[in-house]
Every structure is written in C-alpha cells, then in structure tokens.
N, C-alpha and C. Protein backbone atom coordinates (compact mmCIF):
# COMPACT_ATOMS: atom_id res chain seq x y z
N UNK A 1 -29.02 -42.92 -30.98
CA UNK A 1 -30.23 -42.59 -30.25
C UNK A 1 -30.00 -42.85 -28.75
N UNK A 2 -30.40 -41.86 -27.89
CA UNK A 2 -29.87 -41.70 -26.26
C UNK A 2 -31.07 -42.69 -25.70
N UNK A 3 -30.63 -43.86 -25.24
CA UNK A 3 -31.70 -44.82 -24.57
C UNK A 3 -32.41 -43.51 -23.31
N UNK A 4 -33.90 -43.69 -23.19
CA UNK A 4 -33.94 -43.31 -21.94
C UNK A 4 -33.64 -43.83 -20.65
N UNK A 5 -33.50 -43.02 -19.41
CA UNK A 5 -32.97 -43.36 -17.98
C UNK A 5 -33.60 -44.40 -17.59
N UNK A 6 -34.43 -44.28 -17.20
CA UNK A 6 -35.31 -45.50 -16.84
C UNK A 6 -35.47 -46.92 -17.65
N UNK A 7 -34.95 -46.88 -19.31
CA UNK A 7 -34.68 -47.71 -19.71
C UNK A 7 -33.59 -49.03 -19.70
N UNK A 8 -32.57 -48.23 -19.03
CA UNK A 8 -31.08 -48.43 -18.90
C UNK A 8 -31.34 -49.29 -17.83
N UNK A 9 -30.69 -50.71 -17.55
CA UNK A 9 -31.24 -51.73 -17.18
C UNK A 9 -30.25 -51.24 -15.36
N UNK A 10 -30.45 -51.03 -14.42
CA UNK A 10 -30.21 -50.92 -13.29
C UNK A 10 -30.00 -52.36 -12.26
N UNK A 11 -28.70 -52.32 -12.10
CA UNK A 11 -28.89 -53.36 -11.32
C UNK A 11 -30.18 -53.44 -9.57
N UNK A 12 -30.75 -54.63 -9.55
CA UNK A 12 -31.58 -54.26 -8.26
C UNK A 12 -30.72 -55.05 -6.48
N UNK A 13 -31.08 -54.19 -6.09
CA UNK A 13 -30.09 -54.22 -4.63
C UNK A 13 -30.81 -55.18 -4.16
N UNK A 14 -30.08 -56.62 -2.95
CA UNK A 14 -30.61 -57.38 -2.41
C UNK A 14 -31.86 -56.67 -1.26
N UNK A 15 -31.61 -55.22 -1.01
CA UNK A 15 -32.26 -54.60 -0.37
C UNK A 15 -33.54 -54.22 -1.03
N UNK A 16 -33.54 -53.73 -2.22
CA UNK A 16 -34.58 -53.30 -3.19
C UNK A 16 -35.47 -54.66 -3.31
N UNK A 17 -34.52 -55.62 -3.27
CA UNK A 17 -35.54 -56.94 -4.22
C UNK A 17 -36.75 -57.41 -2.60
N UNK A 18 -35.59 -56.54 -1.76
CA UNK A 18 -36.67 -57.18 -0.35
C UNK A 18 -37.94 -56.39 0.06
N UNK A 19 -37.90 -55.10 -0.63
CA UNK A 19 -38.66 -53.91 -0.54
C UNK A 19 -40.07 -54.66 -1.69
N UNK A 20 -39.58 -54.69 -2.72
CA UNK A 20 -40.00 -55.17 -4.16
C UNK A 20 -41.48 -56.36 -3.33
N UNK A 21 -40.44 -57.20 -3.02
CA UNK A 21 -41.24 -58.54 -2.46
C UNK A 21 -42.11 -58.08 -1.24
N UNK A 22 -41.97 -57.08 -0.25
CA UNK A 22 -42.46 -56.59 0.91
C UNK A 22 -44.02 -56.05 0.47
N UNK A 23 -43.47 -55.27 -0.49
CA UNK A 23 -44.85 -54.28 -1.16
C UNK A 23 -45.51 -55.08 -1.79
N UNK A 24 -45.16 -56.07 -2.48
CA UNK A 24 -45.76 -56.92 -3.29
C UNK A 24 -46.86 -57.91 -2.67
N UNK A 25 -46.28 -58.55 -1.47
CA UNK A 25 -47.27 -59.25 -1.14
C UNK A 25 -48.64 -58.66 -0.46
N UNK A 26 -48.45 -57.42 -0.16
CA UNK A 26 -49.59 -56.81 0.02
C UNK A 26 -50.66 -56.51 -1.02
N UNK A 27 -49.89 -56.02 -2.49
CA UNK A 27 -50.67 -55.84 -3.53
C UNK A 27 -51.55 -57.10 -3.46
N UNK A 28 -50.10 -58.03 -3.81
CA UNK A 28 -51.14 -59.52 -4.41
C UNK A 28 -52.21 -60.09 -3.87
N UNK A 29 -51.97 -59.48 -2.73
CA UNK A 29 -53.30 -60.18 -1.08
C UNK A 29 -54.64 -59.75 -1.84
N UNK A 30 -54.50 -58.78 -2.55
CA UNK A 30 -56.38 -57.96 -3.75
C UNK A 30 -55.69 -58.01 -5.23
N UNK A 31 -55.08 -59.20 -5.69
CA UNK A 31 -54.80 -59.55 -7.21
C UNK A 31 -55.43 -59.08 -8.02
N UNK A 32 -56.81 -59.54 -8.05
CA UNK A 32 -58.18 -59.29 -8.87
C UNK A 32 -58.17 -58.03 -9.15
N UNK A 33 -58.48 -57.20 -7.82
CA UNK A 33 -59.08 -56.25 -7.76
C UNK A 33 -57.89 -55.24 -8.24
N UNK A 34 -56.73 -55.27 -7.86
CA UNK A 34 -55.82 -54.49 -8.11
C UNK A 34 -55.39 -54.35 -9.59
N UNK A 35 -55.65 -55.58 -10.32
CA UNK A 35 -55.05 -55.79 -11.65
C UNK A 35 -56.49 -55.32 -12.09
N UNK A 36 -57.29 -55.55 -11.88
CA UNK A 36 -58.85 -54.85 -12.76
C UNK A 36 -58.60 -53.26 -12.63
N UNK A 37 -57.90 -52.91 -11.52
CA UNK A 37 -57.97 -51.20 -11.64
C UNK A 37 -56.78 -51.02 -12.39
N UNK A 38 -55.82 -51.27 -12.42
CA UNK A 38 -54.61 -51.07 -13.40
C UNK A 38 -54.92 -51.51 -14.91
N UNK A 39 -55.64 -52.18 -15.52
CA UNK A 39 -55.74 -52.25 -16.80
C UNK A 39 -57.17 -51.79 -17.48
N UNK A 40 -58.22 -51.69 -16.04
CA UNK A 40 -58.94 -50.22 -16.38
C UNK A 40 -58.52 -48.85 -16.60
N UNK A 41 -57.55 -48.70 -15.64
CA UNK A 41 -57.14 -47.42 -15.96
C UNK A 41 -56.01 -47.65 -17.26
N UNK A 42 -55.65 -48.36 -17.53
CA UNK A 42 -54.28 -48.55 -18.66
C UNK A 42 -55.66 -48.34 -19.71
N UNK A 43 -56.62 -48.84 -20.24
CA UNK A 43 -57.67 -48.53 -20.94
C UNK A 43 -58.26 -47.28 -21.13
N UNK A 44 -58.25 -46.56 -19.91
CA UNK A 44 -58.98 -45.78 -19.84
C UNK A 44 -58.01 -44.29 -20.78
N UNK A 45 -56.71 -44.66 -20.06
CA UNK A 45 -55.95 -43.87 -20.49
C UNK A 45 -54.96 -43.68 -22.05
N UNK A 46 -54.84 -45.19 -22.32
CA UNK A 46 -54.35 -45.38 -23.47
C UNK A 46 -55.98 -46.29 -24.33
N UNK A 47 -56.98 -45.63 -25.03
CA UNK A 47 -57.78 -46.08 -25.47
C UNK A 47 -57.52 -47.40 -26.74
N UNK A 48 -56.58 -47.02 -27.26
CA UNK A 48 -56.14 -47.68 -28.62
C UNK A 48 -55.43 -49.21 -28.15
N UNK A 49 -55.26 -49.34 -26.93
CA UNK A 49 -54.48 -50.43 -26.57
C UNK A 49 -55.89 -51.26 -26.30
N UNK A 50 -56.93 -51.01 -26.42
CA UNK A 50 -57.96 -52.35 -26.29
C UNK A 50 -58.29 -52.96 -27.62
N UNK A 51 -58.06 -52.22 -28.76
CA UNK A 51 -57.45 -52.85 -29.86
C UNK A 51 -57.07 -54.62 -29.96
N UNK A 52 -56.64 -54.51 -29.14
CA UNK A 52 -55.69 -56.23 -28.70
C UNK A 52 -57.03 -57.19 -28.65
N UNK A 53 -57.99 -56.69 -27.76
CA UNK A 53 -59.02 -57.41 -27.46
C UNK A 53 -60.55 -57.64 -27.18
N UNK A 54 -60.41 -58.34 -28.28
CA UNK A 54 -61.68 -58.72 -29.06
C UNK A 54 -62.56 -58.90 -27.87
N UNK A 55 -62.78 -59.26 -26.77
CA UNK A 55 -63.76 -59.33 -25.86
C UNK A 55 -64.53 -58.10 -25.17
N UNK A 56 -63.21 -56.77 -25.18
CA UNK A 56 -63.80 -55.84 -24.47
C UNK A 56 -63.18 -54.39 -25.35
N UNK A 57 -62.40 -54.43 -26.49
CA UNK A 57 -62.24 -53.53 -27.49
C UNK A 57 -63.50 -52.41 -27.40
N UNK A 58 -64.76 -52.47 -27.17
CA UNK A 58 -65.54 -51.85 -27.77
C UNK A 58 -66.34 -51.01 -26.04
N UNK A 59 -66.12 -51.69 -24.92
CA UNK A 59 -66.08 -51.07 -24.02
C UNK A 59 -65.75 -49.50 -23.80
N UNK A 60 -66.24 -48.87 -23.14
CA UNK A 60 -65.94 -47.27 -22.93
C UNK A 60 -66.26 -46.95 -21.53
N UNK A 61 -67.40 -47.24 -20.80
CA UNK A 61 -67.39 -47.26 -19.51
C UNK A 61 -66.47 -48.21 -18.55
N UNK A 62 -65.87 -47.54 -17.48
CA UNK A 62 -65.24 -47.98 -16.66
C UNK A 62 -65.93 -49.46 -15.95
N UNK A 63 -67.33 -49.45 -15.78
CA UNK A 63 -68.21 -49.71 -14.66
C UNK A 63 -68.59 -50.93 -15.61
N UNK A 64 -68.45 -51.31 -16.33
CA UNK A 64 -68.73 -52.12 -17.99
C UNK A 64 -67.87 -52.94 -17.71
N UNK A 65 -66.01 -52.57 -17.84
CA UNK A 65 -65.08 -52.99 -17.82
C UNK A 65 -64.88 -53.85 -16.54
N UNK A 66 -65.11 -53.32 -15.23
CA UNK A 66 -64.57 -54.09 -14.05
C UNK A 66 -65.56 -55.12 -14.07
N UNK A 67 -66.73 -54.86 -14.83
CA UNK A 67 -67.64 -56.34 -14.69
C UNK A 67 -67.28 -57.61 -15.96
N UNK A 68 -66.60 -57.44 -16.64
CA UNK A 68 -66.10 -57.82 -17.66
C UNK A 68 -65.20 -59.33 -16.99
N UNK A 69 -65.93 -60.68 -17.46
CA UNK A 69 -65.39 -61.14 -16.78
C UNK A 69 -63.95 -61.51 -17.58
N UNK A 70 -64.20 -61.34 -19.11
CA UNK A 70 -62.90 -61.35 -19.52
C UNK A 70 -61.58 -61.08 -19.25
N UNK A 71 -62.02 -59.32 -18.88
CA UNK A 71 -60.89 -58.21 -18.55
C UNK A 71 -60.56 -59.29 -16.94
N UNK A 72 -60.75 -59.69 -16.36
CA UNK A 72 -60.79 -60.04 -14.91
C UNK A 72 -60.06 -61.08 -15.29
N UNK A 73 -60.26 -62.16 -16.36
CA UNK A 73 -59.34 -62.70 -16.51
C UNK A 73 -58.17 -62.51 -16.43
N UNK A 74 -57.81 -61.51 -17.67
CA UNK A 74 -56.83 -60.72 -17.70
C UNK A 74 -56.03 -60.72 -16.82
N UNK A 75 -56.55 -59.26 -16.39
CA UNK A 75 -55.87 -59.38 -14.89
C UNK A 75 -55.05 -60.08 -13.94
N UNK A 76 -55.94 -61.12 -13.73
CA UNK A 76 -55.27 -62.34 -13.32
C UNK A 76 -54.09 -62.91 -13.77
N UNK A 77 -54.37 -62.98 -14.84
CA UNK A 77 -53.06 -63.67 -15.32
C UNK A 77 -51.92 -62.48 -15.85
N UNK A 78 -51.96 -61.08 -16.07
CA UNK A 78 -51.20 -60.30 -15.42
C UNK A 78 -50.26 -60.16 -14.20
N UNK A 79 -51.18 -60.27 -13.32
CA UNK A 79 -51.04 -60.39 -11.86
C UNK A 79 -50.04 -61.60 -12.15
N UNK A 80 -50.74 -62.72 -11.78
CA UNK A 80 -49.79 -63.45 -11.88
C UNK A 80 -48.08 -63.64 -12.51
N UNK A 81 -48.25 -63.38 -13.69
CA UNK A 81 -46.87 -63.25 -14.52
C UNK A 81 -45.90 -62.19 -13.25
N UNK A 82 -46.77 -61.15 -13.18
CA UNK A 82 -45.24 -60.40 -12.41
C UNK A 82 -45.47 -61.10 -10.95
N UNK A 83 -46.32 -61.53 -10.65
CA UNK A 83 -46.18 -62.77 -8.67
C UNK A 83 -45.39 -63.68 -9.30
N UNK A 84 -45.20 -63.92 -10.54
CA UNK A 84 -43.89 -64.98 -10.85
C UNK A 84 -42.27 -64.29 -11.15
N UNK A 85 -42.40 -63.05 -11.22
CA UNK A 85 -41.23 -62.32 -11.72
C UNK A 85 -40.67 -61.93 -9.94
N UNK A 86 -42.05 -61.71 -9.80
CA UNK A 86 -41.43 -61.02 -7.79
C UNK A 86 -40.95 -62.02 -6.97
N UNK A 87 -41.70 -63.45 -7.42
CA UNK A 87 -41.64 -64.13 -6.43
C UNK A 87 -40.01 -65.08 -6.66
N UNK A 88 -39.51 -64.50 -8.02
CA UNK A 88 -38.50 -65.56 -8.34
C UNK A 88 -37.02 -64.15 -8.52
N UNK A 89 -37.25 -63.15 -7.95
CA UNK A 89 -36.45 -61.96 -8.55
C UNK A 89 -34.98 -62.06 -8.15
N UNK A 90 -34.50 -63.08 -7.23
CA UNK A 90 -33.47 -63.41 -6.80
C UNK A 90 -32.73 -65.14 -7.91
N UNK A 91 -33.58 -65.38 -9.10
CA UNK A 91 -33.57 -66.13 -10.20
C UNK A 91 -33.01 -65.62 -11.42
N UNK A 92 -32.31 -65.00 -11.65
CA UNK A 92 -32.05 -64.31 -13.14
C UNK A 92 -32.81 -64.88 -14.40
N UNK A 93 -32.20 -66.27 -14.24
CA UNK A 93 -32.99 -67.02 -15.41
C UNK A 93 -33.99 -67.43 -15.66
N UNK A 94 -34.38 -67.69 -14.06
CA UNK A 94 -36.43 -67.78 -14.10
C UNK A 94 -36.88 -66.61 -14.55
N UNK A 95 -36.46 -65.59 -13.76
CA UNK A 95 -37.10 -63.97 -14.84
C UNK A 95 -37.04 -63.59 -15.77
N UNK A 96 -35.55 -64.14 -16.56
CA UNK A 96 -35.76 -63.71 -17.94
C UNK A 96 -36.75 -64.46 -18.89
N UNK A 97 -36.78 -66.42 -18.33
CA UNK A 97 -37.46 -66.52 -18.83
C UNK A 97 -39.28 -66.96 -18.92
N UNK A 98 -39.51 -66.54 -17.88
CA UNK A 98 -40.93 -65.82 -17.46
C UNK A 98 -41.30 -65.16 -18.59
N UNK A 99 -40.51 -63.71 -18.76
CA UNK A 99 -40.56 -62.59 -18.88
C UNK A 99 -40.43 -63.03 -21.19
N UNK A 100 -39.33 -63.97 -21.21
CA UNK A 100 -39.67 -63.63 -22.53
C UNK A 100 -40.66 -64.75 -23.20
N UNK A 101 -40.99 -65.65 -22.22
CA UNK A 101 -42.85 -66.28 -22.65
C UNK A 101 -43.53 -65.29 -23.04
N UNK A 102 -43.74 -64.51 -22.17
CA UNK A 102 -44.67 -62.92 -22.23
C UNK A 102 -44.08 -62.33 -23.28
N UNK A 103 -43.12 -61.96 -23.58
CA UNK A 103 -42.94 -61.11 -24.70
C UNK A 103 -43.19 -61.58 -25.61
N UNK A 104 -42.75 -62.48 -25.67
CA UNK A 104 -43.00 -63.58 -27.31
C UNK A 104 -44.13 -63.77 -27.78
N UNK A 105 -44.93 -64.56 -26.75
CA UNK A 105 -46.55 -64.28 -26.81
C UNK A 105 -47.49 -62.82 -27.08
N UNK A 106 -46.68 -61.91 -26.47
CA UNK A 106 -47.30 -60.92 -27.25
C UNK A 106 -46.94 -59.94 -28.53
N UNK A 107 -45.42 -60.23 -28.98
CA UNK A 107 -45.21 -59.94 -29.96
C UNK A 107 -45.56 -61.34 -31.31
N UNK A 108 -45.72 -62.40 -31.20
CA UNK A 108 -46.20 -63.31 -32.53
C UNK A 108 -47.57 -63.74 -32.53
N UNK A 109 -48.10 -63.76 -31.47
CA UNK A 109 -49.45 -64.39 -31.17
C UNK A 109 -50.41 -63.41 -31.06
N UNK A 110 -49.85 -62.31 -30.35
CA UNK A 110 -50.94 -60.87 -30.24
C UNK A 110 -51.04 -59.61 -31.13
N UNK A 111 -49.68 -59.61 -31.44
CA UNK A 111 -49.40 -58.73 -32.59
C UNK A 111 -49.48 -57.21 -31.39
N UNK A 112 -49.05 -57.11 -30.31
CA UNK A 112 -49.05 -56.35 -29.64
C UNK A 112 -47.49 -55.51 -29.84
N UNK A 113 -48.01 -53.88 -30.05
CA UNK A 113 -46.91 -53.07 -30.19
C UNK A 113 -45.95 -53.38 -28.44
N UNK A 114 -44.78 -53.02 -28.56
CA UNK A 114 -43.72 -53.36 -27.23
C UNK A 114 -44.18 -52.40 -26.74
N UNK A 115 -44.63 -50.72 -27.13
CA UNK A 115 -44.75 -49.58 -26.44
C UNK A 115 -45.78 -49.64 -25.30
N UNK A 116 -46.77 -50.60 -25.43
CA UNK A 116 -47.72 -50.82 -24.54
C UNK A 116 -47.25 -51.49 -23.03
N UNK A 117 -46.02 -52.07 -23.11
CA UNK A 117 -45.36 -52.55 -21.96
C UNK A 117 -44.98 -51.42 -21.28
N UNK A 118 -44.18 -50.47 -21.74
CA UNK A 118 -44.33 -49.10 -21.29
C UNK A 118 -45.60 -48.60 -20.77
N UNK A 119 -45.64 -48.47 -21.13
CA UNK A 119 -47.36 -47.79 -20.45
C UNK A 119 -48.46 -48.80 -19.63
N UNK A 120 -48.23 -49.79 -19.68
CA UNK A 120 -48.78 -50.30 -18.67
C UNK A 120 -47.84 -50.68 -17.61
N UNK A 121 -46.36 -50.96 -17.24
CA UNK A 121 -45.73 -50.35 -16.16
C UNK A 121 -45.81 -49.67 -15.57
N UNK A 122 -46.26 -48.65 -16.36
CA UNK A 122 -46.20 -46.98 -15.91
C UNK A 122 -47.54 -46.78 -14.88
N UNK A 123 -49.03 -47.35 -15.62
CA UNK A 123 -49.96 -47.65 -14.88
C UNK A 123 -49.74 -48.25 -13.93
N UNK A 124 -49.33 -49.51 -13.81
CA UNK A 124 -49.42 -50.18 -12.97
C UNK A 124 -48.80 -49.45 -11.96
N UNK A 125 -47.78 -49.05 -11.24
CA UNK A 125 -46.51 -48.37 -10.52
C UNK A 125 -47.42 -47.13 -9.93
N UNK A 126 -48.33 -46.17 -10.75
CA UNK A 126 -48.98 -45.19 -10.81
C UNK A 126 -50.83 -45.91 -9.26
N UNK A 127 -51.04 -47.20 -9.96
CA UNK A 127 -52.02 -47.35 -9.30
C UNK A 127 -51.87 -48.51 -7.70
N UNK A 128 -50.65 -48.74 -8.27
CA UNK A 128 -49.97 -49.43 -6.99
C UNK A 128 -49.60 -47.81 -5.78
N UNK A 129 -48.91 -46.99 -6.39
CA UNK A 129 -48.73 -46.16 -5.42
C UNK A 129 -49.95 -45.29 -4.94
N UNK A 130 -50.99 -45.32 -5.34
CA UNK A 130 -51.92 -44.62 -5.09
C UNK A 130 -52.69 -45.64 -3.89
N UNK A 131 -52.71 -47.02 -4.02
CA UNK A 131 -53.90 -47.69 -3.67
C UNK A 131 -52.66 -48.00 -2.00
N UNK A 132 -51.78 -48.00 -2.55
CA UNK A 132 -50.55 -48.94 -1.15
C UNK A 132 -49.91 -47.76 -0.94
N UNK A 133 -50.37 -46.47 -0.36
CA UNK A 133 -49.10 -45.30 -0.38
C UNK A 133 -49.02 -45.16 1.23
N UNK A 134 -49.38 -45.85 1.82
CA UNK A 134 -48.01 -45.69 2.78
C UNK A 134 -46.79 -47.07 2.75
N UNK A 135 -47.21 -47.90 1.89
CA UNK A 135 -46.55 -48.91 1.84
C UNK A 135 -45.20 -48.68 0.25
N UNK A 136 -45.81 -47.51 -0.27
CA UNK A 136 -44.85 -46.91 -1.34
C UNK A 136 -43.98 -45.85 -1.19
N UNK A 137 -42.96 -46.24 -0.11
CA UNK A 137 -42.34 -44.93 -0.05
C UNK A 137 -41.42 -44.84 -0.73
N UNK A 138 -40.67 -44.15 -0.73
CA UNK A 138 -39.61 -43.10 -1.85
C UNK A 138 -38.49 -44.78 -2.13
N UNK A 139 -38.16 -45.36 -1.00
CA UNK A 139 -36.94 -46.30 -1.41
C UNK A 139 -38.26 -47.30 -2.58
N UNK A 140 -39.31 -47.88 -1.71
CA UNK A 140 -40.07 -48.76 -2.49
C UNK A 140 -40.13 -48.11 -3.76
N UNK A 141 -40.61 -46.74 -4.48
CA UNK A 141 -40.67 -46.47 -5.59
C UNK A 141 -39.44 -46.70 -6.67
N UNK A 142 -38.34 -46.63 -5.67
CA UNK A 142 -37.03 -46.25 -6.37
C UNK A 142 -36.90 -47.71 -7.06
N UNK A 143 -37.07 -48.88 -6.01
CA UNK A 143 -37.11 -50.29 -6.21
C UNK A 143 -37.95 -50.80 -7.38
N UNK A 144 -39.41 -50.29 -7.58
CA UNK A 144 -40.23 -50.57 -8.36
C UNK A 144 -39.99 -50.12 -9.77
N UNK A 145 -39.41 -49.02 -9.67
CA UNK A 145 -38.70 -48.08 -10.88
C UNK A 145 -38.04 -48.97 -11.44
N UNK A 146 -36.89 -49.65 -11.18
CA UNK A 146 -36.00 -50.66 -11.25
C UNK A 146 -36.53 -51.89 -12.20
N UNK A 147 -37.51 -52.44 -11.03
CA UNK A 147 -38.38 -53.55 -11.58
C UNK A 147 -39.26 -53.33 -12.94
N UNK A 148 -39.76 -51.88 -13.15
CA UNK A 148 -40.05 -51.65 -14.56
C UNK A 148 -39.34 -51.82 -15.54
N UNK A 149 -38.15 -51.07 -15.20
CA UNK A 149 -37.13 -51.29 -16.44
C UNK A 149 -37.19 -52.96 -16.46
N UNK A 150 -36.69 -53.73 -15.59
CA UNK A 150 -36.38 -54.82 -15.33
C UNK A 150 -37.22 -55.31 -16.59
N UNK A 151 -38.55 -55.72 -16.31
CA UNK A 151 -39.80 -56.30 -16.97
C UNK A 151 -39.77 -55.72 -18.64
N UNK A 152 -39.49 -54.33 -18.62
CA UNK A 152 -39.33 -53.67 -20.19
C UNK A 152 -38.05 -54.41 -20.74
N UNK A 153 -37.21 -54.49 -20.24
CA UNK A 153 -36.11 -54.21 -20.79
C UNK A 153 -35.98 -56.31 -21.21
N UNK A 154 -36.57 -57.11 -20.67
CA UNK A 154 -36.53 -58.14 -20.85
C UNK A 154 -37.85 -58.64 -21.75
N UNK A 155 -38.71 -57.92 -21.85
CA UNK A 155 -39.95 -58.29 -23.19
C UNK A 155 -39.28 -57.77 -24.16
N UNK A 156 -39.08 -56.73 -24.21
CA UNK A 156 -38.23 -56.14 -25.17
C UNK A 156 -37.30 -57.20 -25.94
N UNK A 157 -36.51 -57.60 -25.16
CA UNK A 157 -35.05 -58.29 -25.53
C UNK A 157 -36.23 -59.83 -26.40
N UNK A 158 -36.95 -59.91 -25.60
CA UNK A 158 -37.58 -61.53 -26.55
C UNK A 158 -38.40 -60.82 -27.81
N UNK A 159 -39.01 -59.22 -28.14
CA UNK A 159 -39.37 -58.99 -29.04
C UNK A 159 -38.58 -59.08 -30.25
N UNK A 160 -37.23 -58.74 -29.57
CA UNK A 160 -35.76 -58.55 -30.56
C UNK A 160 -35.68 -59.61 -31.19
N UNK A 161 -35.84 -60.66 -30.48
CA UNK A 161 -35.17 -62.05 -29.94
C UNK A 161 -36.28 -62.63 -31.73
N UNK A 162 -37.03 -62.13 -31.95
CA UNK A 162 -38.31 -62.97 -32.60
C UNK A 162 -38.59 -62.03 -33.81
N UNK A 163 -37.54 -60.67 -34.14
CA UNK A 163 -37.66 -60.09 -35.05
C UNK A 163 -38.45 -59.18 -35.49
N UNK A 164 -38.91 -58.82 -34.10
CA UNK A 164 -40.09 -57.65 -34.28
C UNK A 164 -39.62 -56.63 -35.04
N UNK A 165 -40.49 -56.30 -35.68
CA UNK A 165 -40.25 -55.31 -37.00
C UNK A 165 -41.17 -54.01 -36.78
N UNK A 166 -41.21 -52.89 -35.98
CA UNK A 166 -41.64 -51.40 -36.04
C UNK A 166 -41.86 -50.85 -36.76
C-alpha cells in the first residue's frame, strides 16, 4: 500500500521550524478564539467526529458551539498541545513525547478513530491560512505541511505503539 505524500515523514528545515514558530506565535496571541473556529469548523465539516463528545455531540448550530463552554475547553487544550509541539520543535523527544500522550489518550481512553487527526490538521492549516494569510505564505504553508505530517505521523506511531486495531 503506497503511503500518501504528505504522510511520508519530511524532515523540517532549521528555517521551516523558524517560519513554524514565527506564524505560530501570532496564532496563539487568539488561542481561544482560533481553536473554537478550527474545531467548529472540524465539526461542522466532519459531523460524525462529535461522536467523541458527550458534552456537545448533539449540537448542530455553529453559534451553539462557540458558546459551548465545553468545546472552548477543548480548544484550549488543543491549542495548547501543539504551543507545546511548536514551542519545543527543535526537541525531538519532547515532541514525540507530547505527541504520543495525545495519541494514547485518544486511542485507549477516547476510543477515537486516528483518521480524525487527519482531518483536523487539515482544518486546522485550512483555518490558520485563512484567518493569518498574509502571515501564510507559500514557504510558511510548505513548513506547516511538514508539521502536519509531523503531528500525524507521531499519534499514529503511539496508536501502533498501544495496538490499535481498525
């Protein structure tokens, strides 16, 4: 089976990781707000992924959701996990193991499919470039691209890691 491109783990350039961290601290400066629109829209778009959670599963309006102080939780601690992946990206081992807390936790404790890491990368990257686009240009995207795989490719590895079964 042909891994996809973007899956294929890319090394990230001391230049990229400076781009990565550049764009980043601008996001993080509206945490809240930024992570409430990325997992509204990850909701909005993948409906079946609120499944996971019992607080706002049953939600359908957008305008419902951003008041949700749950989902806001969320967020937050979203946010956070990757302000710990950005802020340590020159760490190999702090990121991997950041990264497979998170996986682990959501493959034994959440019972969360891995495919959803996909797709909320994808959101996220999608609503980061929309909200920061002059601050997303073509090298920053290329960088962030990177950092997706990065984040997939290391939940992944702790899903493995714990015997996730598909």
């Amino acid at each position: 089976m042909e891994i996809e491109r973007w899956e294929r783990m890319e090394e990230i350039s001391d230049a990229e990781k400076k781009v990565i961290q550049e764009t980043w601290s601008r996001v993080y400066a509206n945490c809240e707000d930024v992570g409430v629109s990325i997992l509204i829209r990850f909701f909005v778009n993948f409906p079946s992924a609120k499944q996971y959670f019992s607080q706002f599963k049953h939600m359908e309006d957008p305008l419902e959701m951003e008041r949700s102080l749950q989902l806001r939780k969320h967020a937050r601690r979203v946010m956070g996990a990757i302000n710990t992946v950005v802020e340590n990206i020159n760490d190999a081992e702090k990121v991997a193991s950041v990264l497979a807390l998170v996986g682990k936790a959501h493959a034994l404790k959440h019972k969360v499919e891995p495919i959803y890491f996909k797709k909320l990368t994808g959101v996220m990257l999608e609503v980061i470039a929309e909200a920061y686009a002059n601050d997303f240009t073509p090298e920053a995207q290329g960088a962030w691209t990177k950092m997706r795989t990065l984040i997939y490719t290391h939940v992944m590895a702790a899903y493995k890691e714990v015997g996730w079964a598909q």
